[in-house]
N, C-alpha and C. Protein backbone atom coordinates (compact mmCIF):
# COMPACT_ATOMS: atom_id res chain seq x y z
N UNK A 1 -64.72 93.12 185.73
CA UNK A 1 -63.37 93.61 185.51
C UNK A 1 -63.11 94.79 186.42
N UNK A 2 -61.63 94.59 186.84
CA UNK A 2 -61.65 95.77 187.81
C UNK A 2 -60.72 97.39 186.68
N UNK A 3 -60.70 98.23 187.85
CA UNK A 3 -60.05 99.91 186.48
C UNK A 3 -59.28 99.85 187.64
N UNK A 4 -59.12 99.11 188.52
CA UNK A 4 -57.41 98.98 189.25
C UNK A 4 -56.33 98.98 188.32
N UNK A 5 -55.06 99.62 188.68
CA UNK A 5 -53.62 99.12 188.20
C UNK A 5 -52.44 98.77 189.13
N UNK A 6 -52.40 97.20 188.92
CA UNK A 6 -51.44 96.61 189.98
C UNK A 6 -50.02 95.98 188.34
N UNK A 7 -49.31 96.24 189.47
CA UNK A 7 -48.09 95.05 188.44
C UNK A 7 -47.67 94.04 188.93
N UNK A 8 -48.23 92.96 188.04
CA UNK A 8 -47.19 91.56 188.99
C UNK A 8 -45.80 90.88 187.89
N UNK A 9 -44.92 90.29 189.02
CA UNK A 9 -43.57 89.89 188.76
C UNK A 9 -44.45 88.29 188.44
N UNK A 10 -44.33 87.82 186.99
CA UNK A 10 -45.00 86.55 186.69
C UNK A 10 -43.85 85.66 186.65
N UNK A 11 -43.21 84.48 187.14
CA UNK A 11 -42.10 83.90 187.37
C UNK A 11 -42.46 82.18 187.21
N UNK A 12 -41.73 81.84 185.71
CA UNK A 12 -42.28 80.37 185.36
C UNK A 12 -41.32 80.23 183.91
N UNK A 13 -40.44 79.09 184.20
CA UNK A 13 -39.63 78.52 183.06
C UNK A 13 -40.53 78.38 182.39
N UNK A 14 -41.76 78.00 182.13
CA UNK A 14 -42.53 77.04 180.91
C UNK A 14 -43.00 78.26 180.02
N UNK A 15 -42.90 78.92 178.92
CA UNK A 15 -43.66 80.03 178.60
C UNK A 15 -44.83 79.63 178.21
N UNK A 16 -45.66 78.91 177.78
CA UNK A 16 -46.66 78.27 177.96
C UNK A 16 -47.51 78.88 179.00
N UNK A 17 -47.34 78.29 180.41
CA UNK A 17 -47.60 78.36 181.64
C UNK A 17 -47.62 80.08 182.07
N UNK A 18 -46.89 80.68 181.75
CA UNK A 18 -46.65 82.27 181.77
C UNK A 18 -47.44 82.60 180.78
N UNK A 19 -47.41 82.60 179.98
CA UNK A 19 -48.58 83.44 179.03
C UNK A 19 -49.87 82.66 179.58
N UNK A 20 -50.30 82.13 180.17
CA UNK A 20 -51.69 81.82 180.62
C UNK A 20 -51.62 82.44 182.01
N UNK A 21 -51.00 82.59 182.74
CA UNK A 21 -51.03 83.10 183.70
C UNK A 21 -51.04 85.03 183.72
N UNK A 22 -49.96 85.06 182.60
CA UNK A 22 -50.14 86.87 181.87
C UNK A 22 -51.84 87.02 181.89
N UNK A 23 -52.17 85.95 181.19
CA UNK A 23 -53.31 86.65 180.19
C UNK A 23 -54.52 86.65 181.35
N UNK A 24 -54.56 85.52 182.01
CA UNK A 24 -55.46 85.85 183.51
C UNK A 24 -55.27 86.99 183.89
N UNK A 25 -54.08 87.46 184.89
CA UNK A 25 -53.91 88.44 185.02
C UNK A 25 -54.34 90.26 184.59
N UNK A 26 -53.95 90.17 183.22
CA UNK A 26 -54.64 90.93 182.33
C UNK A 26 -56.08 90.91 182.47
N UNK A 27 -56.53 89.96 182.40
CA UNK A 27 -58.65 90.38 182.58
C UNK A 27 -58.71 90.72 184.10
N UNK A 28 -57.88 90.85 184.57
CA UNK A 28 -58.24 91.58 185.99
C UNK A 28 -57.09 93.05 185.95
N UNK A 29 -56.58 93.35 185.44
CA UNK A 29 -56.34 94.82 185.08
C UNK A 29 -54.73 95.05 185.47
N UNK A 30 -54.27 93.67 185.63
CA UNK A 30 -53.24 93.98 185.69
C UNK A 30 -51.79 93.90 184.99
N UNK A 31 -50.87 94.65 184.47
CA UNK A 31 -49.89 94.78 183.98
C UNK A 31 -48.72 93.83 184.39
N UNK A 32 -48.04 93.79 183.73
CA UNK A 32 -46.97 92.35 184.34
C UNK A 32 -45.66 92.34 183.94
N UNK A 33 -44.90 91.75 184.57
CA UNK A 33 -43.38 91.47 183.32
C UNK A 33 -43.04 89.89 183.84
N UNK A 34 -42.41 89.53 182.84
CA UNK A 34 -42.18 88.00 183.21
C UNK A 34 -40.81 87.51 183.32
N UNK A 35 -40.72 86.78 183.98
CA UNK A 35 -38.99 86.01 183.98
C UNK A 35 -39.02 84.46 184.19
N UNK A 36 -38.25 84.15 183.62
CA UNK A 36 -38.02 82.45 183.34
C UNK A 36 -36.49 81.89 184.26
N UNK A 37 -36.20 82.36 185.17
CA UNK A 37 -35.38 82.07 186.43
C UNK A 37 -35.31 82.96 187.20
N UNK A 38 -35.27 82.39 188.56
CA UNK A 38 -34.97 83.50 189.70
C UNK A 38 -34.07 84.28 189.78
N UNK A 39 -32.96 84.20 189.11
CA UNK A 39 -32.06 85.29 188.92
C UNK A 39 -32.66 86.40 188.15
N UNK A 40 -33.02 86.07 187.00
CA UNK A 40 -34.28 87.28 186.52
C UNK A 40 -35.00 87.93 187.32
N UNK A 41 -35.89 87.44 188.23
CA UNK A 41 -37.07 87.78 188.70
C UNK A 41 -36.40 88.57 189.89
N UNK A 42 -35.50 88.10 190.34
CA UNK A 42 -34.84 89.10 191.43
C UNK A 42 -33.99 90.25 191.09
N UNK A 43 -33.57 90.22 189.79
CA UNK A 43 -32.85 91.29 189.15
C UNK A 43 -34.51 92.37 189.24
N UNK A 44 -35.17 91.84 188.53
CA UNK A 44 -36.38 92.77 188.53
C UNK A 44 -37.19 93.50 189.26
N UNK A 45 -37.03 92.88 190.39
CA UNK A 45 -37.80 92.90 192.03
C UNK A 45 -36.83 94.52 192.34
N UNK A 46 -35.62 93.84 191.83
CA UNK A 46 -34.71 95.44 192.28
C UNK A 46 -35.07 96.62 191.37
N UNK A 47 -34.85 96.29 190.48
CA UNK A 47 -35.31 97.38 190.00
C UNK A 47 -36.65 98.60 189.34
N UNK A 48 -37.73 97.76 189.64
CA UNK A 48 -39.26 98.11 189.53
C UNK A 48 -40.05 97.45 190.89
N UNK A 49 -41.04 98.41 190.84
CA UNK A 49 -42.16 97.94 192.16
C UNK A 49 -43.35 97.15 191.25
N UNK A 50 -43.32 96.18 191.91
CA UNK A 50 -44.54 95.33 192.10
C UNK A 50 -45.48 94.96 193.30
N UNK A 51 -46.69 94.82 192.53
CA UNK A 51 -47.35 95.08 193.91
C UNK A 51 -48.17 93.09 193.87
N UNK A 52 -47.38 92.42 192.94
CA UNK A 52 -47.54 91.01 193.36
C UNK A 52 -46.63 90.48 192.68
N UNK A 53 -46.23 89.36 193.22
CA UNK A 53 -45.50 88.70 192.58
C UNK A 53 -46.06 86.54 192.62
N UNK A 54 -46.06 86.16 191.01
CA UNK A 54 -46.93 84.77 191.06
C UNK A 54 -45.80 84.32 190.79
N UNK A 55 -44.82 83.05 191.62
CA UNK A 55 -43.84 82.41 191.69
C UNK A 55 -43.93 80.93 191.27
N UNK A 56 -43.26 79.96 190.43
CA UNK A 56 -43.11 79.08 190.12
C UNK A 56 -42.45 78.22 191.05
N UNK A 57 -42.84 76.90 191.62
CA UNK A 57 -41.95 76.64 192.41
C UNK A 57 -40.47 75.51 191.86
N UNK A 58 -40.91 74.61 190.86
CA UNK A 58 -39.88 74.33 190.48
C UNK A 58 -39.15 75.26 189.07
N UNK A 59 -37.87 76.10 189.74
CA UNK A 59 -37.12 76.53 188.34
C UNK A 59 -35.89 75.82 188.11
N UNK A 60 -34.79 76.21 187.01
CA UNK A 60 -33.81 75.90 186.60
C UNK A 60 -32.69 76.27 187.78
N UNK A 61 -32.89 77.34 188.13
CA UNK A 61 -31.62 77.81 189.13
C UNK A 61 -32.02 78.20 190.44
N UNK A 62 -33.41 78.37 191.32
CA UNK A 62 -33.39 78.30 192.22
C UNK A 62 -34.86 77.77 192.52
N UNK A 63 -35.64 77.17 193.41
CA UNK A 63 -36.19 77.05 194.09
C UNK A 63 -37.46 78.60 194.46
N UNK A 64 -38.46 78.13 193.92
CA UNK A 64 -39.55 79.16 194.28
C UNK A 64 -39.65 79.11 195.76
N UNK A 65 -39.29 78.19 196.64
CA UNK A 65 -39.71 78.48 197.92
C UNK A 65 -38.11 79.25 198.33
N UNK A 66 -37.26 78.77 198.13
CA UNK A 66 -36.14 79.55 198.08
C UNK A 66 -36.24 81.10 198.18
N UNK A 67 -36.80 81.45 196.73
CA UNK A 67 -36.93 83.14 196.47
C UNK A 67 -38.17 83.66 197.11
N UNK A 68 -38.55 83.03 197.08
CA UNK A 68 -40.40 83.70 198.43
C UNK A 68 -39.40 83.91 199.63
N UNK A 69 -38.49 83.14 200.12
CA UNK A 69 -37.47 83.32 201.56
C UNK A 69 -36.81 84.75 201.08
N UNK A 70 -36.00 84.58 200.38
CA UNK A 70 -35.26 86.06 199.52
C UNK A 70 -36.25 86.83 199.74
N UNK A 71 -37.36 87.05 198.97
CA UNK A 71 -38.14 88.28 198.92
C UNK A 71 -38.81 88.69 200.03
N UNK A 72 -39.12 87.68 201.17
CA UNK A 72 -39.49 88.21 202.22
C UNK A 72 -38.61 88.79 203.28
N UNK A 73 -37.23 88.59 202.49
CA UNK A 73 -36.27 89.41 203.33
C UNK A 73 -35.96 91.06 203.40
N UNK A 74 -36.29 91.41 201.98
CA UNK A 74 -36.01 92.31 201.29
C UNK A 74 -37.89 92.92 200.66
N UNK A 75 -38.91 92.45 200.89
CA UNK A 75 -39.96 93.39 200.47
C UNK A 75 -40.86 92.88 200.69
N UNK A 76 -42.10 93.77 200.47
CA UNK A 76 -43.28 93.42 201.05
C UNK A 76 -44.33 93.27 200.35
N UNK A 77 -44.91 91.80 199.57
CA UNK A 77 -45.71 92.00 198.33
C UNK A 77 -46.21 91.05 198.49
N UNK A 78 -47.54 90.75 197.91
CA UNK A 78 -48.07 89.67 198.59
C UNK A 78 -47.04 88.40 196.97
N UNK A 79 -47.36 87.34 197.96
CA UNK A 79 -46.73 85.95 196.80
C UNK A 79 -47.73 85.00 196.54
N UNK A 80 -47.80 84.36 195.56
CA UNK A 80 -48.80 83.32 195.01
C UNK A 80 -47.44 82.40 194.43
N UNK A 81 -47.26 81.06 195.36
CA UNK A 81 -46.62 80.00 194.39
C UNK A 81 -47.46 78.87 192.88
N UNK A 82 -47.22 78.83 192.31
CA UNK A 82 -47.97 77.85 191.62
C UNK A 82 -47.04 76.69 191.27
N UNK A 83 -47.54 75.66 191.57
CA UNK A 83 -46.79 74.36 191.23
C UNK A 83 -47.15 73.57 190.91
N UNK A 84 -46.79 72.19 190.09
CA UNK A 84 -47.27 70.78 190.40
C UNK A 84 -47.04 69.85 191.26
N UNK A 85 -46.75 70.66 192.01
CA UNK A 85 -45.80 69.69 193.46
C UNK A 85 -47.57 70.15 194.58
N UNK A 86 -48.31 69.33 194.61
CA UNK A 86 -49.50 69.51 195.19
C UNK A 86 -49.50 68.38 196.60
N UNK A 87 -48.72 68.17 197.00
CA UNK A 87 -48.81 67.21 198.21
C UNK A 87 -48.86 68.41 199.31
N UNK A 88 -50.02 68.00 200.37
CA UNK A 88 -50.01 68.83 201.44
C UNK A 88 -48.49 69.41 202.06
N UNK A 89 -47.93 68.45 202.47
CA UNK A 89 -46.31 69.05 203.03
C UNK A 89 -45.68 69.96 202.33
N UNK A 90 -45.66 70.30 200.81
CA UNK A 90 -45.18 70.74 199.52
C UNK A 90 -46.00 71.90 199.57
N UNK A 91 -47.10 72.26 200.33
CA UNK A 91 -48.30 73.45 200.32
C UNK A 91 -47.46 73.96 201.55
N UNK A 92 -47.62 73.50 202.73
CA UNK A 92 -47.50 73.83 203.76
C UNK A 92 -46.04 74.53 203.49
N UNK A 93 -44.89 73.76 203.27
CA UNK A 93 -43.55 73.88 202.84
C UNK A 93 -43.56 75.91 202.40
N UNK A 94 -44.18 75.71 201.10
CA UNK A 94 -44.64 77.10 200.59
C UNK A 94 -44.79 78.20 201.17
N UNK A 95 -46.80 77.61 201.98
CA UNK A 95 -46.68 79.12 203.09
C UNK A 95 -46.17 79.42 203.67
N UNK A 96 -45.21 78.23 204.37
CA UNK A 96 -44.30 78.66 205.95
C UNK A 96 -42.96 79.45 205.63
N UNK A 97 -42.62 79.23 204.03
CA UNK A 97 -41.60 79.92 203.16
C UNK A 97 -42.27 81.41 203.31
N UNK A 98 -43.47 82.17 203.20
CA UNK A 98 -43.40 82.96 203.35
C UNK A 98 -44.77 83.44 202.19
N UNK A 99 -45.50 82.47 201.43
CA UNK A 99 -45.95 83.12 200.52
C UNK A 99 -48.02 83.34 200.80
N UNK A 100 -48.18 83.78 200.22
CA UNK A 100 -49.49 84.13 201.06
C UNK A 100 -50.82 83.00 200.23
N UNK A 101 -50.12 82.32 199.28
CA UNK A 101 -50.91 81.32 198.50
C UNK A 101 -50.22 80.63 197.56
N UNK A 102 -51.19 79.31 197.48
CA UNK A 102 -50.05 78.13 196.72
C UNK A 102 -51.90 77.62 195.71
N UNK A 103 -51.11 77.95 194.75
CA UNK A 103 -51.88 77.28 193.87
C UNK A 103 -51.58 76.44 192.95
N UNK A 104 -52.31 75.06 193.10
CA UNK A 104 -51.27 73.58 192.44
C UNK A 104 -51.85 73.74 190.59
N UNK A 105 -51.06 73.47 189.67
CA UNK A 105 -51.06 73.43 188.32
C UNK A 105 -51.84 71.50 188.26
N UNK A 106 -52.80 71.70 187.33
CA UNK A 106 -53.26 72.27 186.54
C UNK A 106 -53.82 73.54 187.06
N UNK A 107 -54.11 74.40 187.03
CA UNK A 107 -55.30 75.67 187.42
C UNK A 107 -56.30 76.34 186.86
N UNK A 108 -56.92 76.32 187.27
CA UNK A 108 -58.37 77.37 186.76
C UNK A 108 -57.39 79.17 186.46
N UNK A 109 -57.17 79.68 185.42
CA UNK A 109 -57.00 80.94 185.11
C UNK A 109 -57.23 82.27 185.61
N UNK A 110 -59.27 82.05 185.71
CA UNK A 110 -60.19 82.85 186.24
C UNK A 110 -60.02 82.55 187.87
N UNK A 111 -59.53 81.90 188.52
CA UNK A 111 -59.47 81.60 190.26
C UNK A 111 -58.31 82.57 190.34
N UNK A 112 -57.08 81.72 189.55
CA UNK A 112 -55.66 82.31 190.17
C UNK A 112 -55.63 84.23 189.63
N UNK A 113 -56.26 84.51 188.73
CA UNK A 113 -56.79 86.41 188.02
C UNK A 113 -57.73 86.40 189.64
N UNK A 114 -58.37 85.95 190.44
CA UNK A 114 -59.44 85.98 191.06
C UNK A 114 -58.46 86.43 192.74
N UNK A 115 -58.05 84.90 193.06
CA UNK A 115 -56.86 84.96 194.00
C UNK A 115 -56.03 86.11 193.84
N UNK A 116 -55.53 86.78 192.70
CA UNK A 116 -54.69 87.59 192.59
C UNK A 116 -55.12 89.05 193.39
N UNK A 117 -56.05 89.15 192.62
CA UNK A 117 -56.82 90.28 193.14
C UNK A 117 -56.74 90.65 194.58
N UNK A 118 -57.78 89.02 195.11
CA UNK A 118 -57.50 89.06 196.59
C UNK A 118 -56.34 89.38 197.40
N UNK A 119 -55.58 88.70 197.09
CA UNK A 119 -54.03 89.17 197.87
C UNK A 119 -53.79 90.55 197.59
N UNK A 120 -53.84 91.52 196.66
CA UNK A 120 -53.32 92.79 196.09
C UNK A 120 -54.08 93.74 197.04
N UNK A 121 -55.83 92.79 197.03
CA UNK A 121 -56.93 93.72 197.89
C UNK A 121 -56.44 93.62 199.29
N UNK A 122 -56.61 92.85 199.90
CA UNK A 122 -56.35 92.73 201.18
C UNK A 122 -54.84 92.39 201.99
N UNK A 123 -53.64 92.57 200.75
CA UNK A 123 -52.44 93.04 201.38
C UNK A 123 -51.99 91.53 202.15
N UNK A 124 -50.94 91.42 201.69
CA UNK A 124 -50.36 90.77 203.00
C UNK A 124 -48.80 91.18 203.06
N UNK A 125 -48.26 90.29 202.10
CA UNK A 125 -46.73 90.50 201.73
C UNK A 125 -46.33 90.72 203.36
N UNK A 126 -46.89 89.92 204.32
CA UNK A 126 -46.46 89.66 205.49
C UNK A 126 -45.43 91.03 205.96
C-alpha cells in the first residue's frame, strides 16, 4: 500500500462498475469522486484538481473517447479508459483520443489500483 494522496475523477454509468473501481483505487491510497455522465465529470474537472482521471467509454451523453479529446484540451492528467469495447481498433481509437491507457472490462481490480498508480507515478496527461 502506498501513504501517497492522489484524487481520481472515477467516470462510469454502471454504479456497480464504479464502486469496484472506487474501492481498487482506495487500496492504493487514493481518494476519488464519481460521476455517471460526462457532463458531470466535466462539471467536476472544473471545479477540483485531479491528478487522474478513469473514464468509461460507453456513456449516456457523451462518448469517453469524446471527453479524453475535451480534457486533453483543457488539462493535464493522466487518463485510463475502461471499456467493453476490446477490439484492437476500439484500443487504438482510445489512445490516439488522447488517453494514456485502455483497460477492457471484465478487469482485474488489483491491475487497474496497480495501472493507476503507474500513470499518477510516471505522469503523462500528455
Amino acid at each position: 500500500m502506498t501513504t501517497e494522496s492522489w484524487k481520481a475523477l472515477v467516470l462510469d454509468d454502471d454504479p456497480h462498475i464504479a464502486s469496484v473501481i472506487t474501492f481498487s483505487l482506495e487500496t492504493r491510497g487514493f481518494s476519488w469522486e464519481t460521476a455517471s455522465t460526462g457532463k458531470e465529470a466535466w462539471n467536476l474537472l472544473k471545479k477540483q484538481h485531479f491528478d487522474l482521471a478513469v473514464l468509461d467509454v460507453m456513456l449516456p451523453d457523451i462518448s469517453g473517447i469524446a471527453l479524453t479529446q475535451r480534457i486533453r484540451t483543457a488539462y493535464s492528467l493522466p487518463i485510463i479508459l475502461v471499456s467493453a469495447l476490446g477490439e484492437e481498433s476500439e484500443r487504438i481509437e482510445g489512445l490516439e483520443a488522447g488517453a494514456d491507457d485502455y483497460i477492457v472490462k471484465p478487469f482485474s481490480p488489483r491491475e487497474l489500483a496497480l495501472r493507476a498508480v503507474l500513470a499518477v507515478k510516471h505522469g503523462s496527461g500528455r
